[in-house]
N, C-alpha and C. Protein backbone atom coordinates (compact mmCIF):
# COMPACT_ATOMS: atom_id res chain seq x y z
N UNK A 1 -21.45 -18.80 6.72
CA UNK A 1 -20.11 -18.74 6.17
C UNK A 1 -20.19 -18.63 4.65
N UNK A 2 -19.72 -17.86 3.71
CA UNK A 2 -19.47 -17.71 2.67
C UNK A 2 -18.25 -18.32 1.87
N UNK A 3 -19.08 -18.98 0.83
CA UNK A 3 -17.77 -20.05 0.09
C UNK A 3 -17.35 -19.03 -1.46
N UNK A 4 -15.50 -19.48 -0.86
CA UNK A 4 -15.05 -18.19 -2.06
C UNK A 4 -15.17 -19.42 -3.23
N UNK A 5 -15.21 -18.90 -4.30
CA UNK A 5 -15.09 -19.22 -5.73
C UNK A 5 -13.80 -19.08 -6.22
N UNK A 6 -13.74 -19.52 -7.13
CA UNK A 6 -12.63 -19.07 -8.10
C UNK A 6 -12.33 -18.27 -8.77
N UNK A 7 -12.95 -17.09 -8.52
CA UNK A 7 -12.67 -16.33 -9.73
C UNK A 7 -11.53 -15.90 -9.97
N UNK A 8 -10.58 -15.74 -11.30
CA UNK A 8 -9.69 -15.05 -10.74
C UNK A 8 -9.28 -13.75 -11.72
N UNK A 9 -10.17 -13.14 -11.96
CA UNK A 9 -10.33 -12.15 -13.19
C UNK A 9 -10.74 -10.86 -12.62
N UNK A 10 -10.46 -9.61 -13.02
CA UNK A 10 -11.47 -9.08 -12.01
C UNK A 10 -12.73 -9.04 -13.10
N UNK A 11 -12.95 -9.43 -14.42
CA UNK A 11 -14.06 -8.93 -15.41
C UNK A 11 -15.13 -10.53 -15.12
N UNK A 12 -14.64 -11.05 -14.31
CA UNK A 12 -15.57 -12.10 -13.90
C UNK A 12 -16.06 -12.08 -12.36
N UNK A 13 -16.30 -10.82 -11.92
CA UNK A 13 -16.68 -10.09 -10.79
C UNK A 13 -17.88 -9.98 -10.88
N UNK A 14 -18.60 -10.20 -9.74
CA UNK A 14 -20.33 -9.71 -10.01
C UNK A 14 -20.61 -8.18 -8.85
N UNK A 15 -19.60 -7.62 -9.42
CA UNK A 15 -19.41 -6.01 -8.91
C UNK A 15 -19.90 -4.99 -9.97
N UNK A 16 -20.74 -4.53 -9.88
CA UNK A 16 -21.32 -3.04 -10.68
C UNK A 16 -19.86 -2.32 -11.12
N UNK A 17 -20.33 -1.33 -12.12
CA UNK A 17 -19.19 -0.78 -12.25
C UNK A 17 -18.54 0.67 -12.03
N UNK A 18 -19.44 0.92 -10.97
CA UNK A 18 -18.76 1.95 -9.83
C UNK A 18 -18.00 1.17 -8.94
N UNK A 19 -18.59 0.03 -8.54
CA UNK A 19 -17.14 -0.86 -7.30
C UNK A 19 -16.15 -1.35 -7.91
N UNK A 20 -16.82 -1.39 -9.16
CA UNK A 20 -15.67 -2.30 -10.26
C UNK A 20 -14.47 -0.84 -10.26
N UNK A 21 -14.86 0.12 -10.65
CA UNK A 21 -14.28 1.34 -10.89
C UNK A 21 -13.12 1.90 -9.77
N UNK A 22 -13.80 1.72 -8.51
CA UNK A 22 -13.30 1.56 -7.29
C UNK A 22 -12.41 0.73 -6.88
N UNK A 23 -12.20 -0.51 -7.35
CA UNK A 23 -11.56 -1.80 -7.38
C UNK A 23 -10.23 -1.31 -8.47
N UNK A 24 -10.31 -0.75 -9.38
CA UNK A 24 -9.25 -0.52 -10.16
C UNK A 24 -8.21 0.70 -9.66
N UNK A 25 -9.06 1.87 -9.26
CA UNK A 25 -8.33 2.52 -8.70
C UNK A 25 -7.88 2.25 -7.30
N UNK A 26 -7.83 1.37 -6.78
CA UNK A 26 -7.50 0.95 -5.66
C UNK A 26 -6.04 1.13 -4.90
N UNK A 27 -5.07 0.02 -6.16
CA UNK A 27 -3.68 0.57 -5.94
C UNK A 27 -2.68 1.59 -5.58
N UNK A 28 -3.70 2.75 -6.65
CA UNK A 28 -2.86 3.99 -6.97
C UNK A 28 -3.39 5.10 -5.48
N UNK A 29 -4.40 4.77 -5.10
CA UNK A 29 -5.37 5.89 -4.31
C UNK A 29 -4.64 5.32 -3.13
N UNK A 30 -4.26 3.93 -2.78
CA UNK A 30 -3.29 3.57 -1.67
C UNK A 30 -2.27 3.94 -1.43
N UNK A 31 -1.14 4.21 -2.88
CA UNK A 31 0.00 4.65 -2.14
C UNK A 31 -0.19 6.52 -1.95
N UNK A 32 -1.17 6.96 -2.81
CA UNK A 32 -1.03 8.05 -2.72
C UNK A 32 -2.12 8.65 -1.46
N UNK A 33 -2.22 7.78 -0.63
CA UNK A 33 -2.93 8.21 0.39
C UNK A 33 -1.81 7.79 1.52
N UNK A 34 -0.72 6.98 1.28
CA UNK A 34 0.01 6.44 2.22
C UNK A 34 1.24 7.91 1.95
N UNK A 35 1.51 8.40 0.53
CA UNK A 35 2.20 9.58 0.54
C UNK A 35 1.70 10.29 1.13
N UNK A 36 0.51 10.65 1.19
CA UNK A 36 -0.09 12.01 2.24
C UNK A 36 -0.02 11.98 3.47
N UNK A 37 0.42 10.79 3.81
CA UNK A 37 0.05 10.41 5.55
C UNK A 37 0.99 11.45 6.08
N UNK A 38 1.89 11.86 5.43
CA UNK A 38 3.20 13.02 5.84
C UNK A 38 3.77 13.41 5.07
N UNK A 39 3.49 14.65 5.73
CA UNK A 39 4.04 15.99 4.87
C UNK A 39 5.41 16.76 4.76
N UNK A 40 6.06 15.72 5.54
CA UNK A 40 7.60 16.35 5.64
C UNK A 40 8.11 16.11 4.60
N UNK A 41 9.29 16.52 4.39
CA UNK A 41 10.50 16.42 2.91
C UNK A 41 9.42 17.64 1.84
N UNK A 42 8.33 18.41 1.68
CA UNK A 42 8.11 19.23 0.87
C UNK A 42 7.60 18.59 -0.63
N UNK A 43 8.31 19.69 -1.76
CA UNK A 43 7.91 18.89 -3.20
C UNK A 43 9.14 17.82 -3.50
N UNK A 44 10.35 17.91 -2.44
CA UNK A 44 11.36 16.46 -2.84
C UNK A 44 10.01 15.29 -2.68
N UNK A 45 10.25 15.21 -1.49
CA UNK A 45 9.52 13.88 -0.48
C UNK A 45 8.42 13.90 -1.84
N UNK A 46 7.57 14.19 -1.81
CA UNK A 46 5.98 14.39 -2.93
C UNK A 46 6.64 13.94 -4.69
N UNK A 47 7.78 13.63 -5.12
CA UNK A 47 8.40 14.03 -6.24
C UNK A 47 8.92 12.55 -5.98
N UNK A 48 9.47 12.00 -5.00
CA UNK A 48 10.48 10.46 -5.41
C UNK A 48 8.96 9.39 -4.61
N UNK A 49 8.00 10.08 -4.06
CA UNK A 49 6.70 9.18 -3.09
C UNK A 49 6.08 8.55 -4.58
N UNK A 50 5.87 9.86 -5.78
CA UNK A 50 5.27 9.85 -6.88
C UNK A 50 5.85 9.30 -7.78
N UNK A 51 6.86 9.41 -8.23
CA UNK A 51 7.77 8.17 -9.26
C UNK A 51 7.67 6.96 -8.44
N UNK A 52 7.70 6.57 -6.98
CA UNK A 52 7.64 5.17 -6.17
C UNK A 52 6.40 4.55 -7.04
N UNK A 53 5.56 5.34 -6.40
CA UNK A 53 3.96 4.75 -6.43
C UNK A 53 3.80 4.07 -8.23
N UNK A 54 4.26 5.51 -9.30
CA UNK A 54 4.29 4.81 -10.27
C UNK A 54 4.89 3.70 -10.83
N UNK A 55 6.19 3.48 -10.57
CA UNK A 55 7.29 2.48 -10.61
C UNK A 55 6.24 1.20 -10.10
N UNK A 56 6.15 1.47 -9.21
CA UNK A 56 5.66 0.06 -8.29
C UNK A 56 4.35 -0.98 -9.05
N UNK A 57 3.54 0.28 -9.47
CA UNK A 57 2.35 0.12 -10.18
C UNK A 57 2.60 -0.57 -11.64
N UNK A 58 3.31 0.23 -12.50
CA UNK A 58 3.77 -0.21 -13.54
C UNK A 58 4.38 -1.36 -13.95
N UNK A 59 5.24 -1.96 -12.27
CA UNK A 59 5.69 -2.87 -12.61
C UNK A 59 5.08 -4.18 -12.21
N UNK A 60 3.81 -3.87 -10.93
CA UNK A 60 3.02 -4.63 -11.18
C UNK A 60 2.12 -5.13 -12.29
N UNK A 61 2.07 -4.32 -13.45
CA UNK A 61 1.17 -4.15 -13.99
C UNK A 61 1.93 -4.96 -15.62
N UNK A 62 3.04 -4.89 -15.70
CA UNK A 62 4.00 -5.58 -16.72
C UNK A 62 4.43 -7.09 -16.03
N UNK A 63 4.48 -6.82 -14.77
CA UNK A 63 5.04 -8.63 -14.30
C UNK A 63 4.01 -9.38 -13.99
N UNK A 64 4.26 -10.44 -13.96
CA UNK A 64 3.37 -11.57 -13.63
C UNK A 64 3.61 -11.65 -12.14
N UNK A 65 1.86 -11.14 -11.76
CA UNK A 65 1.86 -11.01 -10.24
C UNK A 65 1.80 -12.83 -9.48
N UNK A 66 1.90 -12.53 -8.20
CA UNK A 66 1.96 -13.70 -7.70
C UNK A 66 -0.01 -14.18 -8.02
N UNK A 67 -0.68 -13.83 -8.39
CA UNK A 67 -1.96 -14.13 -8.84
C UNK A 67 -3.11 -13.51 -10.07
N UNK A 68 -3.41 -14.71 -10.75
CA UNK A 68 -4.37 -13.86 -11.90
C UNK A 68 -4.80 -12.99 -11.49
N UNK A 69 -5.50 -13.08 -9.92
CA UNK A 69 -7.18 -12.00 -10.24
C UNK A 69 -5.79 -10.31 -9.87
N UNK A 70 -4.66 -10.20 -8.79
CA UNK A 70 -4.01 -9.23 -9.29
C UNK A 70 -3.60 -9.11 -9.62
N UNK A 71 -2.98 -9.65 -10.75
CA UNK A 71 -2.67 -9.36 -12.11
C UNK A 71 -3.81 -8.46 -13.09
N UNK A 72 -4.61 -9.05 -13.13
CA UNK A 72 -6.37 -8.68 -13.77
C UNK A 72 -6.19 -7.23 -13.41
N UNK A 73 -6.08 -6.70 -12.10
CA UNK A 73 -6.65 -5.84 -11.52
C UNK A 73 -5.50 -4.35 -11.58
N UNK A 74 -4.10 -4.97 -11.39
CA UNK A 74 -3.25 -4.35 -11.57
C UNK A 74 -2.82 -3.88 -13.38
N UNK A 75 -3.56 -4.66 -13.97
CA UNK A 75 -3.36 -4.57 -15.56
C UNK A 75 -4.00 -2.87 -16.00
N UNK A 76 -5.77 -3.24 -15.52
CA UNK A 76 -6.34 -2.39 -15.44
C UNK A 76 -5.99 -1.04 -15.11
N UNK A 77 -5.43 -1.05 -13.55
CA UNK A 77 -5.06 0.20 -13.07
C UNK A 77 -3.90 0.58 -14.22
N UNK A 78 -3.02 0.21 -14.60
CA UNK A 78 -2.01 0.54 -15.64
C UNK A 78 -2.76 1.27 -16.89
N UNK A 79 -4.29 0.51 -17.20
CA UNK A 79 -4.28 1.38 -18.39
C UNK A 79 -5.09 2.63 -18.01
N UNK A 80 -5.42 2.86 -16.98
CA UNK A 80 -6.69 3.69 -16.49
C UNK A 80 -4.72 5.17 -16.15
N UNK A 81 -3.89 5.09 -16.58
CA UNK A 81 -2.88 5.68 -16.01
C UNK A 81 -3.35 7.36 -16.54
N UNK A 82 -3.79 7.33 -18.00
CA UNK A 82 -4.28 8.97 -18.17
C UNK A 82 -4.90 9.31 -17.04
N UNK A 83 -5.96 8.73 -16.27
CA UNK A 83 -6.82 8.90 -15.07
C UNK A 83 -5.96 9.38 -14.13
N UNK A 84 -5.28 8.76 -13.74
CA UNK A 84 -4.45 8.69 -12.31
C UNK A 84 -4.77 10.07 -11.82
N UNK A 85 -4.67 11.00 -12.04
CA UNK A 85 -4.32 12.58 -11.36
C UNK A 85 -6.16 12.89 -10.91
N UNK A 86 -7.07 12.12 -11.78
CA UNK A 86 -8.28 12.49 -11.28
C UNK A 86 -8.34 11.35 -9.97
N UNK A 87 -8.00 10.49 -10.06
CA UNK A 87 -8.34 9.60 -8.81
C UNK A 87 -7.83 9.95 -7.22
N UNK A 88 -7.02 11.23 -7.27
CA UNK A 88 -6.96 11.88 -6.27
C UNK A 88 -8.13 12.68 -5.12
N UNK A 89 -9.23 12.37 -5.84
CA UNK A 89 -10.13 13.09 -4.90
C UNK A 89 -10.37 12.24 -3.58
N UNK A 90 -10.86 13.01 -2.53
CA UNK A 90 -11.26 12.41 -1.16
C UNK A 90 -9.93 11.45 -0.89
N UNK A 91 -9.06 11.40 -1.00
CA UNK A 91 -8.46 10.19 -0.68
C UNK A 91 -8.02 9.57 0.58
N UNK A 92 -9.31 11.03 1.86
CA UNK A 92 -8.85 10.34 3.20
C UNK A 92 -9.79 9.32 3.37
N UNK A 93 -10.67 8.82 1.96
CA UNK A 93 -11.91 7.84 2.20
C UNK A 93 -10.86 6.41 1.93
N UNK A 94 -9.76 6.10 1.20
CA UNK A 94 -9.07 5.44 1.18
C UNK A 94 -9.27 4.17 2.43
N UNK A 95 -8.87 4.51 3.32
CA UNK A 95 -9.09 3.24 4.28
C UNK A 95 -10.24 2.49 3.95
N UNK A 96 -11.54 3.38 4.36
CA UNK A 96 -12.85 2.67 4.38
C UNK A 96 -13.79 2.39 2.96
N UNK A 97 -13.05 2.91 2.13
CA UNK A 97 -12.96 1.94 0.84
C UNK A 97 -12.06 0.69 0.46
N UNK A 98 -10.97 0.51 1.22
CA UNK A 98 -10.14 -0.60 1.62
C UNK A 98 -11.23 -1.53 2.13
N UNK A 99 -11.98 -1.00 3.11
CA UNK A 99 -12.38 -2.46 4.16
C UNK A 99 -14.00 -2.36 2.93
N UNK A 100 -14.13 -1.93 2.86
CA UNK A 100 -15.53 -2.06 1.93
C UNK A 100 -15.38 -3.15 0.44
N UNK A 101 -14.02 -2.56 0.08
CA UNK A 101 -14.10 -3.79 -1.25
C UNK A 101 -13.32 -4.60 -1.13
N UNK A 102 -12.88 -5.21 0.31
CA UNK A 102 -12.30 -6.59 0.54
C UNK A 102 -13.24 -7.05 1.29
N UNK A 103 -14.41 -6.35 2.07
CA UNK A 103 -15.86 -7.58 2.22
C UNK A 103 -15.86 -7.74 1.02
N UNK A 104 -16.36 -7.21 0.44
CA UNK A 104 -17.09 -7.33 -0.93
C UNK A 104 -16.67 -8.76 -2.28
N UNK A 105 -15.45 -8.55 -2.07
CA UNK A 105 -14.34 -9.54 -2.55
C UNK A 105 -14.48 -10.58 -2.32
N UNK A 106 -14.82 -10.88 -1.05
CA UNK A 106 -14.26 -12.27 -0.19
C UNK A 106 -15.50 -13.40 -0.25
N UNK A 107 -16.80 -12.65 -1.14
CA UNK A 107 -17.32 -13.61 -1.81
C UNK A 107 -17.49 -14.20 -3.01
N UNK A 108 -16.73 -13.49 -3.79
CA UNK A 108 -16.41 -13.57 -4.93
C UNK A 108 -14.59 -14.21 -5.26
N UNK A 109 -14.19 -13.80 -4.50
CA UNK A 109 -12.55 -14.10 -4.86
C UNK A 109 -12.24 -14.98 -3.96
N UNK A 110 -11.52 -16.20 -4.40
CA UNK A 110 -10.51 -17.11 -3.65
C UNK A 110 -9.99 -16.57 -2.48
N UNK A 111 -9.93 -17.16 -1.22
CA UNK A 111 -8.70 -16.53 -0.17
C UNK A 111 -7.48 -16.37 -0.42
N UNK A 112 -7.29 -17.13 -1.09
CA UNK A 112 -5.55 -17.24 -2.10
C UNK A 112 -5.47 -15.92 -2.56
N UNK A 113 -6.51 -15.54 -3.35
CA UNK A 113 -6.55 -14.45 -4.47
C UNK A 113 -6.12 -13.54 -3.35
N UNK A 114 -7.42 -13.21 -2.55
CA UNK A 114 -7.81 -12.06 -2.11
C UNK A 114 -6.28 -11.86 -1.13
N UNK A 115 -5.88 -12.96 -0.13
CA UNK A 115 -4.77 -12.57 0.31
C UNK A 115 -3.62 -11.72 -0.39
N UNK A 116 -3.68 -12.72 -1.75
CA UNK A 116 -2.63 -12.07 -2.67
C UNK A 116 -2.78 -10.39 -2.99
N UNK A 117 -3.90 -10.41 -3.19
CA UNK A 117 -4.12 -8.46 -3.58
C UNK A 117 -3.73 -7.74 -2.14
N UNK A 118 -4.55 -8.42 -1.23
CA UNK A 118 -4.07 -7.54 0.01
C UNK A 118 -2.61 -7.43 0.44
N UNK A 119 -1.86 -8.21 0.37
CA UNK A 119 -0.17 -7.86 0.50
C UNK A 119 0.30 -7.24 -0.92
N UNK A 120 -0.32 -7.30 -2.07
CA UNK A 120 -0.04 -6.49 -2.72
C UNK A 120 -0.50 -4.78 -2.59
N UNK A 121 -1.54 -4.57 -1.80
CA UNK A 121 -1.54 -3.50 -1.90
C UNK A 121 -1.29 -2.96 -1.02
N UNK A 122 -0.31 -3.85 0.30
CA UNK A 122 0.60 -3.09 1.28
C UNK A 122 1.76 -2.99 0.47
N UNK A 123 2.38 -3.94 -0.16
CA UNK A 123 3.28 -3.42 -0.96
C UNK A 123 3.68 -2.52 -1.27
N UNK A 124 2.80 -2.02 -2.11
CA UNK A 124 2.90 -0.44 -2.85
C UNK A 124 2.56 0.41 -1.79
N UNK A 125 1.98 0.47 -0.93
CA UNK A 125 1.64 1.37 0.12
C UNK A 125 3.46 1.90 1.29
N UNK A 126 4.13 0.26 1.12
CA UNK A 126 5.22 0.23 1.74
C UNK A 126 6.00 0.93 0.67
N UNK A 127 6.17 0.41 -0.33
CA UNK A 127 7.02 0.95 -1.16
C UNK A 127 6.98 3.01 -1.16
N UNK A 128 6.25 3.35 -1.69
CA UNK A 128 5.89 4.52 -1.10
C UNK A 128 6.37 5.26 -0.07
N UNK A 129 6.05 5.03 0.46
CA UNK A 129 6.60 4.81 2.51
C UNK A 129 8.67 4.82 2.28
N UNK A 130 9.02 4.07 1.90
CA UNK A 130 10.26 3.51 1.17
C UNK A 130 10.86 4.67 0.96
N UNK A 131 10.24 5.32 -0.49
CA UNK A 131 11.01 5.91 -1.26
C UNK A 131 12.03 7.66 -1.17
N UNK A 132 11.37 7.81 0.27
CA UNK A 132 12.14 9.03 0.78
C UNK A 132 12.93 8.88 2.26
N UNK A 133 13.53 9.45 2.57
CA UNK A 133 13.82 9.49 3.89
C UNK A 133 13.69 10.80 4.79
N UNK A 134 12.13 11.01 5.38
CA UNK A 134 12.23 12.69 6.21
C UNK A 134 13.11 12.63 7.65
N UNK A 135 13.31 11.32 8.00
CA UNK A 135 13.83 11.45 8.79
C UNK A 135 15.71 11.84 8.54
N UNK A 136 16.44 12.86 8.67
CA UNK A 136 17.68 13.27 8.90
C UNK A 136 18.53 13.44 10.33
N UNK A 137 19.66 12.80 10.60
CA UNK A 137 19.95 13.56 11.92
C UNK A 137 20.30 14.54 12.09
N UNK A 138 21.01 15.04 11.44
CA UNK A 138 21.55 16.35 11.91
C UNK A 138 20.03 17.31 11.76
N UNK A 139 18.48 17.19 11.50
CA UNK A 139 17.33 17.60 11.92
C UNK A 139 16.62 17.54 12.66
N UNK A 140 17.48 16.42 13.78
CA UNK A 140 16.31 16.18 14.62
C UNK A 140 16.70 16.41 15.92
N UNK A 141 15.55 16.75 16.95
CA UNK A 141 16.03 16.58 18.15
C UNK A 141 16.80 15.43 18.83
N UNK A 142 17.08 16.10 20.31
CA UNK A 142 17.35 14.29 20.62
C UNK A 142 16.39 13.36 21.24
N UNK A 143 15.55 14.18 21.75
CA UNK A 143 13.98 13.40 21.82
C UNK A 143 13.45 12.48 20.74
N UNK A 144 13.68 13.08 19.48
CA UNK A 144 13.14 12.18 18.70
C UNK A 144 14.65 11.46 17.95
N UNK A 145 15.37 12.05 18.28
CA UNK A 145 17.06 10.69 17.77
C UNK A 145 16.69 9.71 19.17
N UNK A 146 16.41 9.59 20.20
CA UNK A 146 16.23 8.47 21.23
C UNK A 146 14.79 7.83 20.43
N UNK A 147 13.71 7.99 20.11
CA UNK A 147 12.68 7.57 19.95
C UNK A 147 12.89 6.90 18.71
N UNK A 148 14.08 7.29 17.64
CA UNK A 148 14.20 6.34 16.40
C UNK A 148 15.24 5.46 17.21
N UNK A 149 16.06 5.59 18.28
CA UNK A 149 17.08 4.19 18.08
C UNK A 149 16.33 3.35 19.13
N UNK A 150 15.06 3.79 19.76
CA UNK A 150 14.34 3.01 20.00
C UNK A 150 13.49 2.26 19.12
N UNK A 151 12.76 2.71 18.00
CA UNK A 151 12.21 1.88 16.94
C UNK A 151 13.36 0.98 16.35
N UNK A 152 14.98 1.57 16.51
CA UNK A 152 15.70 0.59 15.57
C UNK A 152 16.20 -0.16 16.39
N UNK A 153 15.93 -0.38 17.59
CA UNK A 153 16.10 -1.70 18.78
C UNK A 153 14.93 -2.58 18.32
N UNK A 154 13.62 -1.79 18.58
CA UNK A 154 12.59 -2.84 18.33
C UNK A 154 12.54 -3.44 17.32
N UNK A 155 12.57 -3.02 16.37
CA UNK A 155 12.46 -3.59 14.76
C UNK A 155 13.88 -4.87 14.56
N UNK A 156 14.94 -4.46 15.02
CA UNK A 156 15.97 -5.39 15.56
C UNK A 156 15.22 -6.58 15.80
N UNK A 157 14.70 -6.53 17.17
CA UNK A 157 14.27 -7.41 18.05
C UNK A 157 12.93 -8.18 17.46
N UNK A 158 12.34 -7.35 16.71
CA UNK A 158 11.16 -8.15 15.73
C UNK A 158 11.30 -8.74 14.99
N UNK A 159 12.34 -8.47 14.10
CA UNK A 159 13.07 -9.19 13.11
C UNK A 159 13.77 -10.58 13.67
N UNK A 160 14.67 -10.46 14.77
CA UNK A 160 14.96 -11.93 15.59
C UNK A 160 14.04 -12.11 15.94
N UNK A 161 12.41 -12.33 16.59
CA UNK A 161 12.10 -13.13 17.37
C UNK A 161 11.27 -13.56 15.76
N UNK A 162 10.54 -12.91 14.79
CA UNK A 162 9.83 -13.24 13.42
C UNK A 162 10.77 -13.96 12.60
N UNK A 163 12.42 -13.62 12.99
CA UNK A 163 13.16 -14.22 11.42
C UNK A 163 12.81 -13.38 10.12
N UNK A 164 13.16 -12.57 10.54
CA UNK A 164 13.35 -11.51 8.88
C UNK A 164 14.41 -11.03 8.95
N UNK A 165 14.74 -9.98 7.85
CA UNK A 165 15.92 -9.14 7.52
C UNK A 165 15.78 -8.01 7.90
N UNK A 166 16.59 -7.21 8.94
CA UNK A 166 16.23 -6.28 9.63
C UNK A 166 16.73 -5.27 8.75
N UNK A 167 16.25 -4.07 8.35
CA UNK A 167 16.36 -2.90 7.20
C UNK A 167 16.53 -1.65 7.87
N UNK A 168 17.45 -1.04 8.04
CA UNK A 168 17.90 -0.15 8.73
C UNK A 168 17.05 1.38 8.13
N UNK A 169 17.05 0.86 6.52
CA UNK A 169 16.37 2.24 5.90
C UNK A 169 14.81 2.21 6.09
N UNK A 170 14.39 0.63 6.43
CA UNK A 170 13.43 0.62 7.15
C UNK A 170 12.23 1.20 8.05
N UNK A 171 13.27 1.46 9.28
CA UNK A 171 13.47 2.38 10.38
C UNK A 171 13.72 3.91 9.86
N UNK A 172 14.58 4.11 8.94
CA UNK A 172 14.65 5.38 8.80
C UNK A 172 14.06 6.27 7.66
N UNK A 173 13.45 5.38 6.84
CA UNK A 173 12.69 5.87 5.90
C UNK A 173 11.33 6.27 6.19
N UNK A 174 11.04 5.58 6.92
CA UNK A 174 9.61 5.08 7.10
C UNK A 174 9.27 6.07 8.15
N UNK A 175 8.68 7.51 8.13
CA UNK A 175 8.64 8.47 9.42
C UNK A 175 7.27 7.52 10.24
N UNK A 176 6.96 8.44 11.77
CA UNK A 176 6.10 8.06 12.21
C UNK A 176 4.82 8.20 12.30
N UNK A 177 4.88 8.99 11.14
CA UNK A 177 2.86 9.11 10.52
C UNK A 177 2.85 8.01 9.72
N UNK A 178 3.81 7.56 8.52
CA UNK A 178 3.64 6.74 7.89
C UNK A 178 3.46 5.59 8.45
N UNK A 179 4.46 5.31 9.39
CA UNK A 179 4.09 3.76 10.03
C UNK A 179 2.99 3.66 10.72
N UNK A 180 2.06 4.92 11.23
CA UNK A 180 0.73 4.75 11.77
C UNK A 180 -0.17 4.41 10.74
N UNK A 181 0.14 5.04 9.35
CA UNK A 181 -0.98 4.82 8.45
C UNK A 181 -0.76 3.47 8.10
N UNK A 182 1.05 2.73 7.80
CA UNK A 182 0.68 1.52 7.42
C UNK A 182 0.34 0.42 8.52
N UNK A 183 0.02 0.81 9.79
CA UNK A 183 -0.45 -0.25 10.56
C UNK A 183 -1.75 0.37 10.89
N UNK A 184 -2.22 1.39 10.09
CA UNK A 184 -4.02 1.48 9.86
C UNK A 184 -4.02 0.37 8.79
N UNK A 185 -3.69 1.06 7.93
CA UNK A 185 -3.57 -0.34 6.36
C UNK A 185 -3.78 -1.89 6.97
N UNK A 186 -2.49 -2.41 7.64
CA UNK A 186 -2.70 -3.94 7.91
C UNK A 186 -4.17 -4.35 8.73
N UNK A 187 -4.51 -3.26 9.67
CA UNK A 187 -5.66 -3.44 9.99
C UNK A 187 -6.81 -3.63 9.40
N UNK A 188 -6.88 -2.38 8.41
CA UNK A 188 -8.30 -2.37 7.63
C UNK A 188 -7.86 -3.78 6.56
N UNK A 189 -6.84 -4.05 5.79
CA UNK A 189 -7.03 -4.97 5.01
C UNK A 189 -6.73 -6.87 6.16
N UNK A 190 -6.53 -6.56 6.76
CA UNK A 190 -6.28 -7.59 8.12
C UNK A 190 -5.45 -8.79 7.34
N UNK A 191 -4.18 -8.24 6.99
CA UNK A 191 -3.09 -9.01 7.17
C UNK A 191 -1.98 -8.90 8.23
């Protein structure tokens, strides 16, 4: 069993600085791999996914996160922002660089911490996800208008039996590549 530490910095990491490098771009390569998950809506959808991702980032990166070490980490990605457009390469490696630098983490970083980054970087992955809506009715079949007021029964029904706030734009923002990629996401980061 491995005992986490305290760290809560990311510059007090005993990560090289290609993982270190990897670790910073982390945020941004998430939502913009969670934008790619679908290609519907064109250069709109690609145009409000891309102001999301930045918004989200930025404002992680100015507020006081719910934890130093992402705070630390989200600071970073903010100034690395000239970068951003190069950190687009490979980005279907995204997942399995997810599960690679949260082993990696989890001997070095608090569970506190590390939890904290990992719902932060569904966050932004959700947010993303959020910021368009491909789904329209008057576009869709009725095969797939039955298959959304079936997700918006379930999500209903998840919301009562969990106790949350059920989000209608939720359901309708959120197409069904995206919600596959973000329940790849909860997997690989296992929240």
């Amino acid at each position: 069993m491995t005992m986490n530490v305290s760290t809560q910095r990311i510059d007090e990491l005993s990560l090289n600085a290609e993982l270190q490098e990897q670790l910073i771009r982390l945020p941004y390569r998430i939502g913009l791999w969670l934008s790619q998950s679908d290609q519907t809506g064109g250069s709109e959808s690609n145009i409000l996914e891309q102001n999301a991702l930045e918004s989200v980032i930025l404002s992680y990166g100015e507020d006081v996160c719910k934890s130093e070490f992402t705070q630390s980490v989200m600071e970073k990605t903010v100034l690395g922002y000239e970068q951003w457009d190069t950190w687009a390469e490979h980005i279907e490696d995204v997942p399995k660089e997810c599960e690679t630098l949260i082993f990696l983490l989890s001997s070095d970083v608090s569970t506190k911490h590390l939890n904290d980054f990992k719902e932060s970087l569904f966050e932004i992955a959700e947010t993303v996800a959020l910021a368009y809506r491909e789904i329209e009715e008057e576009d869709i079949s009725f095969l797939d208008s039955l298959y959304i007021r079936i997700r918006i029964l379930q999500k209903k029904w998840d919301a009562f039996i969990k106790k949350y706030d059920f989000s209608l734009d939720h359901v309708l923002n959120i197409s069904p590549s995206e919600e596959d990629a973000l329940r790849k996401l909860k997997g690989v980061l296992r929240i």
